[in-house]
Protein backbone atom coordinates (compact mmCIF):
# COMPACT_ATOMS: atom_id res chain seq x y z
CA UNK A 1 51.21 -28.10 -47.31
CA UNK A 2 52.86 -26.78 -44.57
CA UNK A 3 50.41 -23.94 -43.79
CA UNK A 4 47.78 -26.89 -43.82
CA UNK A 5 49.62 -28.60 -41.13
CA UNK A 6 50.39 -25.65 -38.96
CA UNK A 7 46.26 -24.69 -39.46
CA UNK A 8 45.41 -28.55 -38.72
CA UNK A 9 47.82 -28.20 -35.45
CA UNK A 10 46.46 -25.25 -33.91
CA UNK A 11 42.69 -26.93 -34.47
CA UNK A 12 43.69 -29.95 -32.44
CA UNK A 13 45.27 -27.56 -29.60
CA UNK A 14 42.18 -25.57 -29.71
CA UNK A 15 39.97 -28.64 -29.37
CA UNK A 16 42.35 -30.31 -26.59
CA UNK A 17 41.85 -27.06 -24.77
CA UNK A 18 38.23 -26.86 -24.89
CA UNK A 19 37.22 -30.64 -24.05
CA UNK A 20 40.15 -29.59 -20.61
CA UNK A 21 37.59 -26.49 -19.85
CA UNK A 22 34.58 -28.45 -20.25
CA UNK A 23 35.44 -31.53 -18.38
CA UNK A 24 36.23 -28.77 -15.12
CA UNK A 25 33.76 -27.84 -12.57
CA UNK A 26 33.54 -24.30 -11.54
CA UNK A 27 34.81 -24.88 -8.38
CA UNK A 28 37.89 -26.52 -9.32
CA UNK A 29 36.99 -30.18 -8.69
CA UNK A 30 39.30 -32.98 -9.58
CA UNK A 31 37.91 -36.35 -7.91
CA UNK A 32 33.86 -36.01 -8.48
CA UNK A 33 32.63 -35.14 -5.33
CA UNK A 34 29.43 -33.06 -5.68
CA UNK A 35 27.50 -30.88 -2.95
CA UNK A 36 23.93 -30.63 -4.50
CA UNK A 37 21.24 -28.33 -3.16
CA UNK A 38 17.18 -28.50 -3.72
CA UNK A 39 15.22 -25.08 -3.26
CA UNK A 40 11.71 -24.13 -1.87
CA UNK A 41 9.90 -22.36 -4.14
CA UNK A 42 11.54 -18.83 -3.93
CA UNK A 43 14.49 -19.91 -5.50
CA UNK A 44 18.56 -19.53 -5.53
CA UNK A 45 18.27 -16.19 -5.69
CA UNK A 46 15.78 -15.27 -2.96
CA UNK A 47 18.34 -13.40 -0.51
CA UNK A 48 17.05 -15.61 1.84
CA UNK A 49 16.99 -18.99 3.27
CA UNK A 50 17.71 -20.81 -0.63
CA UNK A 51 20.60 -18.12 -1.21
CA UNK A 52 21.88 -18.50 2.34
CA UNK A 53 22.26 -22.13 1.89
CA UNK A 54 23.46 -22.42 -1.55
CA UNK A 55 26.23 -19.83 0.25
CA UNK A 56 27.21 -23.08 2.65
CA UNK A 57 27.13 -25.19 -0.20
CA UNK A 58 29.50 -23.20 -2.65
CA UNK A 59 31.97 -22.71 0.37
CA UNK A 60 31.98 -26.34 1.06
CA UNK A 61 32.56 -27.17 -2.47
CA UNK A 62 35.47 -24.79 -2.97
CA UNK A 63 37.02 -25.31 0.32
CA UNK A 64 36.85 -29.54 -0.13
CA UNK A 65 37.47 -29.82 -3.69
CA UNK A 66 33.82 -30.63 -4.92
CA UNK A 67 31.65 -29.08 -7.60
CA UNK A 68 28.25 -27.34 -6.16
CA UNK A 69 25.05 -27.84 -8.13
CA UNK A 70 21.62 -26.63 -7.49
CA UNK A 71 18.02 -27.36 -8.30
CA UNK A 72 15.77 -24.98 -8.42
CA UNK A 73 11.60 -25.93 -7.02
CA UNK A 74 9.26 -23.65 -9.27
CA UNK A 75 6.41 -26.09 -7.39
CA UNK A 76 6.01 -28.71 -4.41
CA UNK A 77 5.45 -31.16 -7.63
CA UNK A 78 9.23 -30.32 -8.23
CA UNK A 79 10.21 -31.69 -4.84
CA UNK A 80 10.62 -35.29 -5.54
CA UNK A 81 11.86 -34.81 -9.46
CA UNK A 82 14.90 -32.73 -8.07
CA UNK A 83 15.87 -34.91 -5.45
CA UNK A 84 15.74 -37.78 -7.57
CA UNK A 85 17.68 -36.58 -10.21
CA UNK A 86 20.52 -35.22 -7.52
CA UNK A 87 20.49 -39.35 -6.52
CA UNK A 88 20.94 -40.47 -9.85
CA UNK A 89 23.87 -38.34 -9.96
CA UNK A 90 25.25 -39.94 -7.66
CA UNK A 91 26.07 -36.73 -4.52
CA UNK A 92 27.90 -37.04 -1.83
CA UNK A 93 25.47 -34.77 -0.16
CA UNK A 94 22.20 -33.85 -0.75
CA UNK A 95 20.58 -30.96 1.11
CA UNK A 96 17.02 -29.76 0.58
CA UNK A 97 16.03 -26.21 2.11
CA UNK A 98 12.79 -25.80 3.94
CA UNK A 99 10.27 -27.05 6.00
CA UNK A 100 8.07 -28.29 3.06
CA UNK A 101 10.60 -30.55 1.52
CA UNK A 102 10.35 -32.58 4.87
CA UNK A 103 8.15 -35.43 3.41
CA UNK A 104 10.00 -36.06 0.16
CA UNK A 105 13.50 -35.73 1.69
CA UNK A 106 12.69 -38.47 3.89
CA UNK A 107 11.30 -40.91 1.33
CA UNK A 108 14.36 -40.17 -0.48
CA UNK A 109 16.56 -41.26 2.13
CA UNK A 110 14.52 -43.77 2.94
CA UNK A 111 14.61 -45.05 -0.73
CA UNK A 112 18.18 -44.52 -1.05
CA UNK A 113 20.34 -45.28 2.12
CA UNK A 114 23.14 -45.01 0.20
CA UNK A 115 23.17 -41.43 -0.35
CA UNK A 116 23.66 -38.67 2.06
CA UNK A 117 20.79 -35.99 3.06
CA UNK A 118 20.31 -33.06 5.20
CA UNK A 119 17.25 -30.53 5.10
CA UNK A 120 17.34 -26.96 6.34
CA UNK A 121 14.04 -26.16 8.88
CA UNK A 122 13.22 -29.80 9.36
CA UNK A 123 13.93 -32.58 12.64
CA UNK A 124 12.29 -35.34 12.39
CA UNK A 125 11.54 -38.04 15.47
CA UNK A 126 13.45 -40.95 14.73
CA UNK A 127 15.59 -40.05 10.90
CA UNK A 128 17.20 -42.40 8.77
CA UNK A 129 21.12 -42.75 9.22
CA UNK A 130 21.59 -41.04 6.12
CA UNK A 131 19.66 -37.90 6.86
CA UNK A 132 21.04 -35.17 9.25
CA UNK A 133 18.05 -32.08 10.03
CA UNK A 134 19.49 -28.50 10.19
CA UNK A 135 17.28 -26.79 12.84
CA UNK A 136 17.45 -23.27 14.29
CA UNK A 137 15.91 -21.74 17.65
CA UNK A 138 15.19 -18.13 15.49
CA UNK A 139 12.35 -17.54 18.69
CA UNK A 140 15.41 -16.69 20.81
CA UNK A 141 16.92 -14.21 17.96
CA UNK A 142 13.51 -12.73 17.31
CA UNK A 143 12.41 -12.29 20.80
CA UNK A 144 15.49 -10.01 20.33
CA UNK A 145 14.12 -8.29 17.75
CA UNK A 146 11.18 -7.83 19.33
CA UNK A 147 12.33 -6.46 22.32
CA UNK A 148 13.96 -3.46 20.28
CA UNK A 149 11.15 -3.16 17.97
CA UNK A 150 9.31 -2.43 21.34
CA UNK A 151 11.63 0.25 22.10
CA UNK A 152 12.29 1.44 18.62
CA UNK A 153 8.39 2.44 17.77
CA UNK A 154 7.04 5.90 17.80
CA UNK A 155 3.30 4.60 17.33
CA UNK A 156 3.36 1.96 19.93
CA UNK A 157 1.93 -0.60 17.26
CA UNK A 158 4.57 -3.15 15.74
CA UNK A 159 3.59 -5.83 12.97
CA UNK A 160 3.93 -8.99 11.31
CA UNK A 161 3.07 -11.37 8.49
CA UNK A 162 3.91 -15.27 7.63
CA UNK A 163 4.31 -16.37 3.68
CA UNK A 164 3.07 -19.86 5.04
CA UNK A 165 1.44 -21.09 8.31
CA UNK A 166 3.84 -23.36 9.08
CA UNK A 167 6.13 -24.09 12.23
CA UNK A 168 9.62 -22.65 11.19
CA UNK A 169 7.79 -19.50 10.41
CA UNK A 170 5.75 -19.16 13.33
CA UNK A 171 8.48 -19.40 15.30
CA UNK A 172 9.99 -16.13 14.17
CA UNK A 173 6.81 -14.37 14.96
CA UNK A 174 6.01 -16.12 18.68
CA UNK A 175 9.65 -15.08 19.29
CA UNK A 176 9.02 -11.28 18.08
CA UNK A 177 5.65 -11.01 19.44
CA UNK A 178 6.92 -12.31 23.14
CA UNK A 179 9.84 -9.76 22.64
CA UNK A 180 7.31 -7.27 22.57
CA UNK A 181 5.10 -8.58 25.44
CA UNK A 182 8.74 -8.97 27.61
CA UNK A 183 9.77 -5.14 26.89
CA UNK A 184 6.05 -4.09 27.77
CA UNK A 185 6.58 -5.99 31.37
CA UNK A 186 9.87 -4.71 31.94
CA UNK A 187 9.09 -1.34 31.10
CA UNK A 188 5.24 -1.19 31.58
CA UNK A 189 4.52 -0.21 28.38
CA UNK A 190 1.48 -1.39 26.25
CA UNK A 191 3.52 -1.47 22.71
CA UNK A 192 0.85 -3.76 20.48
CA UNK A 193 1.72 -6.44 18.02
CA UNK A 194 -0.40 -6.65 14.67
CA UNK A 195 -0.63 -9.74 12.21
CA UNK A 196 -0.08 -12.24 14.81
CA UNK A 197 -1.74 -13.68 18.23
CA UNK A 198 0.99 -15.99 19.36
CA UNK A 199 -2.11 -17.19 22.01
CA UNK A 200 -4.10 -18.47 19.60
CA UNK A 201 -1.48 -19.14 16.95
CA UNK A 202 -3.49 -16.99 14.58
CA UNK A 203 -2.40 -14.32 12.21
CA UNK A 204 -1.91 -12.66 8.88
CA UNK A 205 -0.30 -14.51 5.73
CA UNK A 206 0.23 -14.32 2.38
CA UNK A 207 0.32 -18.10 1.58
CA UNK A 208 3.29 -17.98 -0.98
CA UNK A 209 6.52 -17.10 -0.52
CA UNK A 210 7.63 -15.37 -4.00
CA UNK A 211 4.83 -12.76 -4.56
CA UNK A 212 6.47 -9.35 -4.20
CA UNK A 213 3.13 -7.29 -4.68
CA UNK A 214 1.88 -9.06 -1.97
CA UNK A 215 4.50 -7.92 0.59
CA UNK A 216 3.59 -4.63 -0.01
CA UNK A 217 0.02 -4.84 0.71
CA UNK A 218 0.38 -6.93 3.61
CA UNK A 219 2.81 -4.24 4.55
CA UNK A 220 0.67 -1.48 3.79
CA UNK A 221 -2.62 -3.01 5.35
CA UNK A 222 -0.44 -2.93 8.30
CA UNK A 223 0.78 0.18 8.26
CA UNK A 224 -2.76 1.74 7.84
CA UNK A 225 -3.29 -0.13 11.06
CA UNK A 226 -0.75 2.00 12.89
CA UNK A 227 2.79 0.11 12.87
CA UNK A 228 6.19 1.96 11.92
CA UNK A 229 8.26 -1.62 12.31
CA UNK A 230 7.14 -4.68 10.43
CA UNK A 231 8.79 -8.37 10.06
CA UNK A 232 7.57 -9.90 7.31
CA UNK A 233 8.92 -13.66 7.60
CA UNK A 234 8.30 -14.96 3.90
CA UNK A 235 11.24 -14.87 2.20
CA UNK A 236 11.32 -12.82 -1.08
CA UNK A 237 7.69 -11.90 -0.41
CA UNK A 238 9.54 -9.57 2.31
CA UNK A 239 11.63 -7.60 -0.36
CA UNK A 240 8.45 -5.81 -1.45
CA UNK A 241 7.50 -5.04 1.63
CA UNK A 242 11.12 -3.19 1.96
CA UNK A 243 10.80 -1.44 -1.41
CA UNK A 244 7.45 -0.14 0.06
CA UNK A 245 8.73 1.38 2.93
CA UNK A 246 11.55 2.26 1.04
CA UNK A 247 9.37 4.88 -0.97
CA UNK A 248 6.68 6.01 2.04
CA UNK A 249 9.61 6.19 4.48
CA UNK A 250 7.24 6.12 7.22
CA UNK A 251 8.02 2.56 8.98
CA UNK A 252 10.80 0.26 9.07
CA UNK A 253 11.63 -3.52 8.68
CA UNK A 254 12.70 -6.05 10.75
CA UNK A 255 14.59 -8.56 8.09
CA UNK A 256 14.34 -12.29 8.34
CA UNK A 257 16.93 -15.65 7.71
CA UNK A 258 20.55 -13.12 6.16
CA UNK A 259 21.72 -9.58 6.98
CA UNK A 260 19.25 -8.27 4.68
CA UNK A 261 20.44 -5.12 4.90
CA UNK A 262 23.42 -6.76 3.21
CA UNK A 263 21.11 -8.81 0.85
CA UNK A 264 18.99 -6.19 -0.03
CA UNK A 265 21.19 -3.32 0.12
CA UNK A 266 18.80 -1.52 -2.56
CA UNK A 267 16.91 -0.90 0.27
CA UNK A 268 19.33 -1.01 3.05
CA UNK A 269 18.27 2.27 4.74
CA UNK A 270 14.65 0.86 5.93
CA UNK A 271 16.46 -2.27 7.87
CA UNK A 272 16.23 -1.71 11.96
CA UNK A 273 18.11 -4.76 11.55
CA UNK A 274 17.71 -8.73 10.71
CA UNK A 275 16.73 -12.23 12.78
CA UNK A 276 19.50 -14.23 10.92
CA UNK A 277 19.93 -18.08 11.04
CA UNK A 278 23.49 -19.28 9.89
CA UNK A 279 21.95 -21.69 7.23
CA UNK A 280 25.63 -21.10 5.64
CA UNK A 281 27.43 -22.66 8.19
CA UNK A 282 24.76 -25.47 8.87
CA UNK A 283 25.14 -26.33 5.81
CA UNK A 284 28.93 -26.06 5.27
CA UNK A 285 29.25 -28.37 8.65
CA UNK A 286 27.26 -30.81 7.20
CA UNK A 287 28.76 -31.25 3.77
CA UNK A 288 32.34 -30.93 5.77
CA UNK A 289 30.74 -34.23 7.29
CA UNK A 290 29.84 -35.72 4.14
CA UNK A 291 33.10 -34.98 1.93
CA UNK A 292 35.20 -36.43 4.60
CA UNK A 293 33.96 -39.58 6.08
CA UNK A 294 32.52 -38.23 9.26
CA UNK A 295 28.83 -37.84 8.50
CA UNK A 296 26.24 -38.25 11.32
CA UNK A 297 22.65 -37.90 11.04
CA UNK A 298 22.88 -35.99 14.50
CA UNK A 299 20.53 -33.12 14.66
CA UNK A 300 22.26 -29.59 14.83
CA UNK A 301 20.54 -27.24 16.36
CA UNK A 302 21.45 -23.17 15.97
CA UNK A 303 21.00 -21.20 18.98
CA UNK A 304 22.22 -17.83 20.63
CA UNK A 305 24.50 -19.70 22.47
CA UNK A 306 26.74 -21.48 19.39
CA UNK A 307 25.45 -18.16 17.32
CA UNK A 308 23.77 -20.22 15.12
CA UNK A 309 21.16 -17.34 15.34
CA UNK A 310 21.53 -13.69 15.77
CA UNK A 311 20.63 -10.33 15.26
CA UNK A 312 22.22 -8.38 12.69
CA UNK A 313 24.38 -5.20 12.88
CA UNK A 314 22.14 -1.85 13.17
CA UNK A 315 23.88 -0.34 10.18
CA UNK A 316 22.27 2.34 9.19
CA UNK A 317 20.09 2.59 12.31
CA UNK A 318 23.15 2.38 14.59
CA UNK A 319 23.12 6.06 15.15
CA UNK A 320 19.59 6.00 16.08
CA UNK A 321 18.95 3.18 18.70
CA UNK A 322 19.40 4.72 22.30
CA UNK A 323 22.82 3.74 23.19
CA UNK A 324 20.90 2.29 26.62
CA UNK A 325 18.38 -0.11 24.27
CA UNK A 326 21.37 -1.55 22.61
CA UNK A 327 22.60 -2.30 26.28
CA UNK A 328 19.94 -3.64 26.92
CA UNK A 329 19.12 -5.99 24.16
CA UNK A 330 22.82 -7.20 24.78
CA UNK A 331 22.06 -7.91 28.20
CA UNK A 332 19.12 -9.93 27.26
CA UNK A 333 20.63 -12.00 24.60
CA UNK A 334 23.01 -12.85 28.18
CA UNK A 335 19.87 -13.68 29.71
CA UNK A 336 18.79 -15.71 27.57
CA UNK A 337 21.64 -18.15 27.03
CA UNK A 338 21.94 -18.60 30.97
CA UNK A 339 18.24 -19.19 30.95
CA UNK A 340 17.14 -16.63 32.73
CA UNK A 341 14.46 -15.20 30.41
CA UNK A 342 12.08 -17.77 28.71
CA UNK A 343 11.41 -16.84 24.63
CA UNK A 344 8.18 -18.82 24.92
CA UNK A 345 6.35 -16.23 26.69
């Protein structure tokens, strides 16, 4: 009997400890409070713009004493289903990342003024009070980039692709193809940039942004065209476009949103370096906002100045940009922020 009641005892302990485990978030919450994130297609793990901001989200969470979720978008039809679901569960912030979640983040706030919103890559006119848009001038960072591509290249042809035509990807490539056109002036060169025409807004893209075959034949088309540095911007579509060069060693990649030297550190050695937004902290300052009573639906707006965009560390390169190009690509980020060198060409 008394073996019975010992057994019966350590059951109920057992139990009691697994209904504490479950009923604890990973982050350590106590009172409820939930950060939830929406992807793009691309997903959480993209090493990109979803990963970047589910990086902001996690930090939030742990540093504020909330639980992080996130939904992943396999579709655009997933869009609205994942928002909605993150309402019913009542967040205290929900952010959505990327331009194309624009339309169905604002019905949702519109729908629900109750609940809390911000979107990575989108500003809109006049937003509801409960929607806040996390923006980022990455023209600035990639004119940058451009500018040392210029000086970097051995074949005098640079390139670049888009996953999607759309504005906040555009913007990377006007920014790196006026980079180019600025170092050509200042140095009276006549270094050429492939895959876009920021004149007639017209260039080379894939149209997805998860396909990894097709950043290497985007790649390779333009590196059959003459170009040793390519940017792809399209997210994970990018990462086969670094394997590829990776294995020809012949050119070398410009990375796009994190340190994807970092990120991708498989292929770390083919990274000149990386136009980085800090989607992290955009979207750590904005569930800061929301976890503690100070929300705003005030635009933020990442620039060179509040180094909400940068370039990234040469790394592996360091050794092999001129010591004077660095100089002079920190001098121009200078120029920039007092305004005395336009990105916009």
């Amino acid at each position: 009997m008394l073996k019975r009641t010992k057994s019966l005892l350590v059951l109920v302990m057992a139990l009691a400890l697994f209904v504490a485990a479950c009923g604890s978030s990973d982050s350590g919450s106590g009172d409820g409070k939930l950060v939830c994130e929406v992807t793009d297609t691309g997903g959480v793990d993209d090493k990109s713009f979803n990963a970047a901001a589910w990086s902001g989200a996690q930090r939030a969470a742990a540093d504020f004493g909330a639980e992080a979720k996130v939904l992943e978008s396999q579709a655009e039809t997933d869009y609205e289903v994942n928002i909605n679901s993150f309402v019913d569960e009542g967040c205290d912030i929900i952010v959505t990342v990327g331009f194309l979640l624009g339309d169905a983040t604002e019905a949702a706030a519109n729908a629900n003024p109750d609940s809390n919103f911000a979107i990575v890559d989108y500003a809109y006119e006049a937003p509801p009070s409960n929607l806040k848009g996390l923006i980022f001038n990455t023209d600035e960072a990639a004119f940058l980039a451009g500018y040392l591509a210029a000086g970097m290249t051995e074949t005098g042809k640079v390139g670049t692709f888009g996953g999607v035509n759309i504005p906040t990807v555009t913007i990377f490539m006007n920014g790196f193809a006026n980079g180019v056109a600025y170092y050509n002036t200042q140095k009276g060169t006549s270094v050429e940039v492939l895959g876009w025409d920021p004149a007639t807004q017209e260039g080379s893209f894939t149209n997805n942004f998860e396909s990894l075959d097709d950043g290497r034949a985007f790649a390779q088309s333009l590196v059959d065209e003459g170009a040793d540095i390519i940017m792809p911007v399209a997210g994970p579509v990018g990462l086969g476009s670094a394997q590829l060069a990776s294995e020809l060693g012949t050119f070398s990649i410009v990375g796009v949103d994190v340190d994807q030297t970092v990120s991708d550190s498989g292929n770390a050695s083919v990274y000149l370096t990386s136009v980085m937004k800090g989607m992290d902290n955009a979207v750590y300052a904005a569930s800061d906002e929301a976890l503690n009573g100070t929300y705003t639906s005030d635009l933020y707006v990442g620039t060179l100045s509040n180094e909400g965009v940068s370039i990234a560390p040469y790394h592996d390169w360091d050794s092999k940009v001129p010591q004077a190009l660095k100089d002079e690509v920190v001098q121009l980020r200078q120029d920039i922020i007092a305004g005395n060198v336009s990105v916009s060409g």
